[in-house]
C-alpha atoms as a PDB file:
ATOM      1  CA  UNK A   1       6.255  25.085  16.373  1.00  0.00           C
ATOM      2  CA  UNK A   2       7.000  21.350  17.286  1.00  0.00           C
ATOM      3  CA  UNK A   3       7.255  23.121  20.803  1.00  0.00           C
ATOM      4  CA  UNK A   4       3.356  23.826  20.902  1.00  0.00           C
ATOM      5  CA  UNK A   5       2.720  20.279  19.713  1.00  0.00           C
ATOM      6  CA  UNK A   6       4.879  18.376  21.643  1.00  0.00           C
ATOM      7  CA  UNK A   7       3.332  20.140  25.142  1.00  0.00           C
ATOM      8  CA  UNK A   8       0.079  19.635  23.981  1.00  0.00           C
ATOM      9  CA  UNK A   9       0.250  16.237  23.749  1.00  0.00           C
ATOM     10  CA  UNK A  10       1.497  15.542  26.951  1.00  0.00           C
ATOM     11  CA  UNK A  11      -1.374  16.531  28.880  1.00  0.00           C
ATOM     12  CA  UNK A  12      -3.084  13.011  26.697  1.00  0.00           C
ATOM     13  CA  UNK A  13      -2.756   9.772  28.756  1.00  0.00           C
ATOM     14  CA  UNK A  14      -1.782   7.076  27.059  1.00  0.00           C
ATOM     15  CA  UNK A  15      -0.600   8.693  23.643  1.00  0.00           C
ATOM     16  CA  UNK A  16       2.700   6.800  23.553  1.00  0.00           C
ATOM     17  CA  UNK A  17       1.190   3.938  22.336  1.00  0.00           C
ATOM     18  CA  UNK A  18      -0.005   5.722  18.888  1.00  0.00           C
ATOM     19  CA  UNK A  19       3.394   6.011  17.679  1.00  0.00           C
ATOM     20  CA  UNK A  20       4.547   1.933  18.266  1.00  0.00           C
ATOM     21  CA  UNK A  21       1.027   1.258  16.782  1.00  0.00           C
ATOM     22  CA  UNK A  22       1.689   3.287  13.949  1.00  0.00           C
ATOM     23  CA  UNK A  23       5.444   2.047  13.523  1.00  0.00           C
ATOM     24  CA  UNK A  24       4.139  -1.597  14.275  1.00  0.00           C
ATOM     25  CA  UNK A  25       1.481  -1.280  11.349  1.00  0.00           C
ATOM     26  CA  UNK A  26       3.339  -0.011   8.719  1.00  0.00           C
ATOM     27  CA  UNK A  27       6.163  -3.099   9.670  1.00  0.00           C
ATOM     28  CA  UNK A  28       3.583  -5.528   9.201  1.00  0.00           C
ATOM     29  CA  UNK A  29       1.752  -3.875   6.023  1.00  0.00           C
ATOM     30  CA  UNK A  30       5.209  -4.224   3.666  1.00  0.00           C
ATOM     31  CA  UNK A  31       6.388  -7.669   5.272  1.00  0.00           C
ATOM     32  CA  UNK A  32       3.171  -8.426   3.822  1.00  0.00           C
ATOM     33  CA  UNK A  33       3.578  -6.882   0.620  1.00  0.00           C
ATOM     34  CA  UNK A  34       7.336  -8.517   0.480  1.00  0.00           C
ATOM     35  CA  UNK A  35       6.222 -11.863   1.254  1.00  0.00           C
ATOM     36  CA  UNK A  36       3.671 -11.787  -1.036  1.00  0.00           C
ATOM     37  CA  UNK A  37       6.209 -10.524  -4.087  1.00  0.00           C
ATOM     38  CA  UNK A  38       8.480 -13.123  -3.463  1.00  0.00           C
ATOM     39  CA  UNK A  39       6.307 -15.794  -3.032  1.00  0.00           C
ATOM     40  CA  UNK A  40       4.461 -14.742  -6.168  1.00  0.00           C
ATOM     41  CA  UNK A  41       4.791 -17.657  -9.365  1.00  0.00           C
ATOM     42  CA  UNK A  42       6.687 -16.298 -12.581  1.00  0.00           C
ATOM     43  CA  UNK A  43       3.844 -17.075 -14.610  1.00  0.00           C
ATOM     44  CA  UNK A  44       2.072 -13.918 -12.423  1.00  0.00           C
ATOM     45  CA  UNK A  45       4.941 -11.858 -12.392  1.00  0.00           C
ATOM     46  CA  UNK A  46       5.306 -11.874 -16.530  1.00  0.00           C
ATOM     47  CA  UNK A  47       1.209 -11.553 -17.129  1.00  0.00           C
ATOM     48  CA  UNK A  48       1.100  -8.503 -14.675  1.00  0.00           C
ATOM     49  CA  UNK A  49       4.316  -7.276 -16.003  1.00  0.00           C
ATOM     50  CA  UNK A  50       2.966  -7.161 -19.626  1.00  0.00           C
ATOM     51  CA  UNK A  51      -0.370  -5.075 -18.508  1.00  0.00           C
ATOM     52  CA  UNK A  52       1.009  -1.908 -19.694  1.00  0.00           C
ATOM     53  CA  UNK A  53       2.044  -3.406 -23.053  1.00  0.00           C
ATOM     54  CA  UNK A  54      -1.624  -5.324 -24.123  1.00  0.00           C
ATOM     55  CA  UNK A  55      -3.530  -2.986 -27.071  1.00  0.00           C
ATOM     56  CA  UNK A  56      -6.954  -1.976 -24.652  1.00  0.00           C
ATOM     57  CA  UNK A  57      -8.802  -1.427 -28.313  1.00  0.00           C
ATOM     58  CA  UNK A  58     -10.596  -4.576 -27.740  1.00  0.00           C
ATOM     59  CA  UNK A  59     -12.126  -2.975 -24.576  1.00  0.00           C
ATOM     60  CA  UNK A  60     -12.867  -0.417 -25.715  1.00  0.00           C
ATOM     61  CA  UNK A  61     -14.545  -1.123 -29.387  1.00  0.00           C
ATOM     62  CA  UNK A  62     -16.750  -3.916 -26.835  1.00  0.00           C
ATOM     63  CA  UNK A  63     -17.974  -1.141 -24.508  1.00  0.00           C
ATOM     64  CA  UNK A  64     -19.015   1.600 -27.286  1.00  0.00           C
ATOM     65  CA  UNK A  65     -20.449  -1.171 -29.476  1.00  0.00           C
ATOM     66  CA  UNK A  66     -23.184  -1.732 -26.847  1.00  0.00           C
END
């Protein structure tokens, strides 16, 4: 099957370039990400760490009580 693919795409000029593009942004989308996590304060890291734990009753008793 990659057979049928692979020819087809050969006939396409310039269709080597999707595949470095693709590599290229996908590099620079979680040296990003990285960066940003380890340049992030401990103060954020412990308030977005405890979002799962916080009771969401408040939120929701405010939003039916309207």
């Amino acid at each position: 099957m990659l057979r049928f693919i692979s020819h087809n795409m050969t006939g396409i000029d310039g269709i080597e370039i999707f595949p470095i593009l693709s590599l290229l942004i996908f590099t620079l989308f979680f040296a990003f990400v990285i960066t940003y996590v380890i340049r992030m304060s401990k103060a954020r890291v412990e308030e977005v760490s405890s979002i799962p734990l916080e009771d969401d009753n408040d939120f929701f008793n405010e939003t039916t009580n309207k």
